[in-house]
C-alpha atoms as a PDB file:
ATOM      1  CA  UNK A   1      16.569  -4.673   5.138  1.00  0.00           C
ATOM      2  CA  UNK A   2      15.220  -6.123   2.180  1.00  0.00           C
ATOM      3  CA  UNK A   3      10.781  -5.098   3.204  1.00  0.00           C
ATOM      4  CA  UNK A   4      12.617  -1.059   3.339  1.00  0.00           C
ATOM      5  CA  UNK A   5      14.066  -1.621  -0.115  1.00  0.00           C
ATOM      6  CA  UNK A   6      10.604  -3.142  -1.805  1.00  0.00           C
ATOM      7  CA  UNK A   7       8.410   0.049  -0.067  1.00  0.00           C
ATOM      8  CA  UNK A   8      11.384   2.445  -1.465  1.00  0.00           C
ATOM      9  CA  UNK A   9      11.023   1.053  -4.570  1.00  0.00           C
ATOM     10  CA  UNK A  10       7.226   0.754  -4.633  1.00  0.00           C
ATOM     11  CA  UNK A  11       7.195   4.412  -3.849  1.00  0.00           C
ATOM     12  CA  UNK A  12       9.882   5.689  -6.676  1.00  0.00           C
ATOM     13  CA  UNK A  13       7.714   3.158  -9.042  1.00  0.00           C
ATOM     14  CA  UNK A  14       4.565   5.323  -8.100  1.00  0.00           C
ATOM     15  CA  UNK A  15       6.129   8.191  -8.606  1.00  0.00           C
ATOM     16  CA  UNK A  16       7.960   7.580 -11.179  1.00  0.00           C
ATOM     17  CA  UNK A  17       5.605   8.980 -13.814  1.00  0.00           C
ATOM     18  CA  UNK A  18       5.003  12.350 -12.397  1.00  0.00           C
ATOM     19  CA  UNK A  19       8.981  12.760 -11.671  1.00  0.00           C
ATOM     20  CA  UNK A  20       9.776  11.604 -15.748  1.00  0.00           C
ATOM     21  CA  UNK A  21       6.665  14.028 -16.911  1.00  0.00           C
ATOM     22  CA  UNK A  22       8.483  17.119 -14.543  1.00  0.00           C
ATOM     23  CA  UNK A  23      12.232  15.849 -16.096  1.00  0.00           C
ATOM     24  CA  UNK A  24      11.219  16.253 -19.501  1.00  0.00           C
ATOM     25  CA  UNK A  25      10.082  19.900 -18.691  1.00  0.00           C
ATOM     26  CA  UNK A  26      13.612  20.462 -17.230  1.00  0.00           C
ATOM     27  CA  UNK A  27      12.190  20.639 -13.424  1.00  0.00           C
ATOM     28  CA  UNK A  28      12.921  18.857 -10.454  1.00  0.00           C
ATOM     29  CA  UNK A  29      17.045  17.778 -11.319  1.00  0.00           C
ATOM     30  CA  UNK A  30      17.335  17.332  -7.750  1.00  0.00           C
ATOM     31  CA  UNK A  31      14.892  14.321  -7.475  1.00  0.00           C
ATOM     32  CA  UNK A  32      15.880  11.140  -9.380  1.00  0.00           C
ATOM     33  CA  UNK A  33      13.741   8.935 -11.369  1.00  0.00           C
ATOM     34  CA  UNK A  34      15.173   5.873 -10.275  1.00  0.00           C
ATOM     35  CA  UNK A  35      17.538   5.309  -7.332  1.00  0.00           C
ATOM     36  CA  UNK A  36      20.652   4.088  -8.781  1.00  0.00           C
ATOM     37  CA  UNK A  37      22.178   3.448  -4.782  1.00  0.00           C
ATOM     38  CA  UNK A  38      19.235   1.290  -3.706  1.00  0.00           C
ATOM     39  CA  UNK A  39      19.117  -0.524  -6.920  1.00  0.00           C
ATOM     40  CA  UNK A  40      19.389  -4.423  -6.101  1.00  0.00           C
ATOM     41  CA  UNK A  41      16.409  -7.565  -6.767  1.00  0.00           C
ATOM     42  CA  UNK A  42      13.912  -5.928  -3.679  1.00  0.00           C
ATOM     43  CA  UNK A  43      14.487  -2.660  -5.138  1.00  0.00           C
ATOM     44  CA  UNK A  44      13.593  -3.598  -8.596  1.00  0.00           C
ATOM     45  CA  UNK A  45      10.997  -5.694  -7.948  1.00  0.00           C
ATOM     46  CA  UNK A  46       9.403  -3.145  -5.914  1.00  0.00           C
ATOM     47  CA  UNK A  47       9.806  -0.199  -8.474  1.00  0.00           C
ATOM     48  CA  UNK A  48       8.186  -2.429 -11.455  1.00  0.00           C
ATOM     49  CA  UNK A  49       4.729  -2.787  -9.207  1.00  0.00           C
ATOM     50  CA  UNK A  50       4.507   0.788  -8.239  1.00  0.00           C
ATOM     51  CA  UNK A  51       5.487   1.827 -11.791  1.00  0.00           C
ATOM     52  CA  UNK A  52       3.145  -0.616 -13.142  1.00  0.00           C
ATOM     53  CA  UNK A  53       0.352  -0.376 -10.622  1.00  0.00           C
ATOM     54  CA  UNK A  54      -1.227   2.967 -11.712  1.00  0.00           C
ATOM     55  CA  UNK A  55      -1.311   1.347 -15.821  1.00  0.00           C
ATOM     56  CA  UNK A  56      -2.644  -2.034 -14.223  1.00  0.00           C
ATOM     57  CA  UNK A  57      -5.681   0.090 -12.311  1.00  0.00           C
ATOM     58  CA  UNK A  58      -6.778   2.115 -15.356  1.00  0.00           C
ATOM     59  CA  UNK A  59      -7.117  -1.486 -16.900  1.00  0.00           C
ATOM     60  CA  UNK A  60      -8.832  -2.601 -14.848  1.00  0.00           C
ATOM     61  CA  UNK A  61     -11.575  -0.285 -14.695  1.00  0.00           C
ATOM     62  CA  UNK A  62     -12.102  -0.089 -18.142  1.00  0.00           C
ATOM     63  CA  UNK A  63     -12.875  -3.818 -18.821  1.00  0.00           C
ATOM     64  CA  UNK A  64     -15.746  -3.558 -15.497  1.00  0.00           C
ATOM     65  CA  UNK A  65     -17.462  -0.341 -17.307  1.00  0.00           C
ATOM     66  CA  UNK A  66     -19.295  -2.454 -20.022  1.00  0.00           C
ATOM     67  CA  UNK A  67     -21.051  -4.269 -16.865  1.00  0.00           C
END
């Protein structure tokens, strides 16, 4: 079902960052950063807004400070 493949990949997007910051301390092998068997357009697409979303938010906020 392609809605299970975009919320799989929104959630491996999201956390994404704190999986790649855990890999590069040699933790965590078990867990992938990205899902190589799910991988497909829905997937994808749903990975690049959760990996993006957290970037996009901090953004965000900073430009509404100087209010």
């Amino acid at each position: 079902m392609w809605w299970a493949d975009l919320l799989w990949g929104f959630w491996n997007g999201l956390t994404a960052w704190i999986i790649l910051i855990v890999h590069m301390f040699g933790g965590w092998e078990q867990f992938p950063f990205y899902n190589a068997a799910r991988s497909g357009s829905w997937y994808d697409f749903g990975f690049l807004l959760g990996a993006g979303s957290p970037l996009l938010g901090a953004f965000r906020g900073r430009g509404q400070r100087g209010r």
